[in-house]
Protein backbone atom coordinates (compact mmCIF):
# COMPACT_ATOMS: atom_id res chain seq x y z
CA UNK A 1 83.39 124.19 107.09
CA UNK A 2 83.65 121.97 109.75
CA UNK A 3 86.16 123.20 113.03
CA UNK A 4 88.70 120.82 112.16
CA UNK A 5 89.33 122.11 108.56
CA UNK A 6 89.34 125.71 110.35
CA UNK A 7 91.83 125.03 112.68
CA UNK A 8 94.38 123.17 110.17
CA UNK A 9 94.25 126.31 107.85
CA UNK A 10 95.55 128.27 110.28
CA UNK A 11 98.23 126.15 111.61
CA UNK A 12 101.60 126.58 109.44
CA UNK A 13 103.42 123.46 107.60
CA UNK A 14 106.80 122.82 107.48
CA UNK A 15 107.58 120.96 104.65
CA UNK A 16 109.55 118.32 105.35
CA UNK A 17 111.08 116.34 102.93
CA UNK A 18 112.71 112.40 102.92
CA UNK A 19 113.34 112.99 106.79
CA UNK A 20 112.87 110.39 109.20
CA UNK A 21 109.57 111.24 111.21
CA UNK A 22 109.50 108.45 113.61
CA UNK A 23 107.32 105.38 113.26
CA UNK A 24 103.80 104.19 114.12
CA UNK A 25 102.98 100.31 114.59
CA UNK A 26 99.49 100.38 114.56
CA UNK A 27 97.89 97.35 116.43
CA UNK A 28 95.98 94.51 114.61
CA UNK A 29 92.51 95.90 113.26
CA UNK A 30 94.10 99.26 112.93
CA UNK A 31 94.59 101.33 109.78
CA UNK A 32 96.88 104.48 108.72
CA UNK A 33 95.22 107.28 108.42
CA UNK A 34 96.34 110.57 106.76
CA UNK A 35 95.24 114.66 107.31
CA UNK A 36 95.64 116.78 104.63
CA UNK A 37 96.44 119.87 106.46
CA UNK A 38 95.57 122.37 103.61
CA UNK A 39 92.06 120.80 102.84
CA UNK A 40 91.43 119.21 105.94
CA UNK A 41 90.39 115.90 104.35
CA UNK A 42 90.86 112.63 106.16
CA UNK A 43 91.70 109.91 104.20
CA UNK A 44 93.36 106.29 104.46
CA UNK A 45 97.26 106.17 104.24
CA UNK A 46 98.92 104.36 101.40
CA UNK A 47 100.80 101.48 102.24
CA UNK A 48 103.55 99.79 100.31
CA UNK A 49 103.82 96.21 101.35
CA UNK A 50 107.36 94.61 100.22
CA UNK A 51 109.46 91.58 101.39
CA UNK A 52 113.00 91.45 102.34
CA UNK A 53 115.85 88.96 104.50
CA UNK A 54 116.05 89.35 107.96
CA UNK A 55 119.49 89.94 109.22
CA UNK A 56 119.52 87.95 112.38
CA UNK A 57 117.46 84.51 110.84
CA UNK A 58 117.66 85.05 107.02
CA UNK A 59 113.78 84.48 106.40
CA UNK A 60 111.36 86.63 103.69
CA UNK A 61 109.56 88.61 106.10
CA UNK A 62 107.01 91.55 105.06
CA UNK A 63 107.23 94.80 105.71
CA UNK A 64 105.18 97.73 105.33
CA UNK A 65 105.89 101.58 104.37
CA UNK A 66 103.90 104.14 104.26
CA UNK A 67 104.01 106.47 101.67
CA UNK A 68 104.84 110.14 102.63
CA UNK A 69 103.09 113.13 101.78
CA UNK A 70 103.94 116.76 101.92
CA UNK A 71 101.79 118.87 103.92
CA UNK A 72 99.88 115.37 105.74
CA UNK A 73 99.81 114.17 109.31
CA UNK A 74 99.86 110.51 109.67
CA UNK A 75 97.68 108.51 112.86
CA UNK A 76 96.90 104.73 113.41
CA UNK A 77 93.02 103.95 114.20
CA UNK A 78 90.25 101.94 114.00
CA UNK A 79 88.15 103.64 111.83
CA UNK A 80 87.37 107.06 110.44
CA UNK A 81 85.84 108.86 113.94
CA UNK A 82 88.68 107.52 115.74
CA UNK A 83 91.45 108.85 112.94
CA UNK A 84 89.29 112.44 113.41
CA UNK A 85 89.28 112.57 117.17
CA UNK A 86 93.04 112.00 117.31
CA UNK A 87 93.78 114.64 114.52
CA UNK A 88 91.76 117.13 116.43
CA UNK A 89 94.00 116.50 119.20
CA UNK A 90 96.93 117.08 117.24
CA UNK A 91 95.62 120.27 115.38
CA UNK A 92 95.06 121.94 118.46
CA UNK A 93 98.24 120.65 120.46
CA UNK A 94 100.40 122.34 117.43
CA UNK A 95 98.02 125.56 116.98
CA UNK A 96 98.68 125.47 120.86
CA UNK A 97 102.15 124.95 120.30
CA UNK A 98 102.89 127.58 117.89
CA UNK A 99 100.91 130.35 119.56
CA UNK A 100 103.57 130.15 122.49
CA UNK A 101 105.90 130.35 120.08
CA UNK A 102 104.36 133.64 118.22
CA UNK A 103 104.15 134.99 121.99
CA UNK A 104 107.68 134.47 122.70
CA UNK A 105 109.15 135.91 119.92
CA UNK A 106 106.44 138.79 120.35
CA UNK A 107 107.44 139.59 124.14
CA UNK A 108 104.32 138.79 125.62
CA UNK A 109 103.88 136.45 128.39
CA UNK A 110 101.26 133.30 128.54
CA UNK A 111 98.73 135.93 130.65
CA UNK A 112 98.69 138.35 128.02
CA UNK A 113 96.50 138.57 124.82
């Protein structure tokens, strides 16, 4: 089991569902990648393409969606060692994150175990 997969079972999910998460625009070359954070798998993203109007010139431009998952983590990179060095980061920035958390609501202060 490699660390990554380790790390993401341990840090808690919130579910969240049809909320607006903010938005990636990955640069040209670059492909959405998702973490499952139960399983630890890295995978590509799905992407819906679709066309619509724009507003301000009333040309068919395309747009792209990505489809959200419960329980995933979304990143835009090159490839797949890219998409797992950035996930790492994130894993341990939340598992970071949420022991603060834990210690606050525990009392203890960042110098105590």
């Amino acid at each position: 089991m490699s660390l990554l997969k380790k790390i993401a079972e341990k840090v808690v999910v919130e579910d969240h569902e049809k909320a607006y998460l903010g938005s990636i625009s990955p640069y040209p070359g670059q492909k959405m990648w998702q973490l499952n954070m139960r399983t630890g798998q890295i995978t590509e993203a799905v992407v819906e393409v679709y066309k619509s109007m724009d507003s301000i010139t009333g040309k068919e431009v395309t747009k792209r969606k990505i489809i959200v998952e419960k329980e995933r983590r979304y990143v835009a990179a090159i490839n797949y060692a890219n998409a797992r060095k950035k996930f790492g980061k994130i894993i341990l920035a939340e598992a970071y994150q949420q022991k603060i958390i834990q210690n606050a609501k525990s009392g203890k202060t960042n110098g105590e175990s």
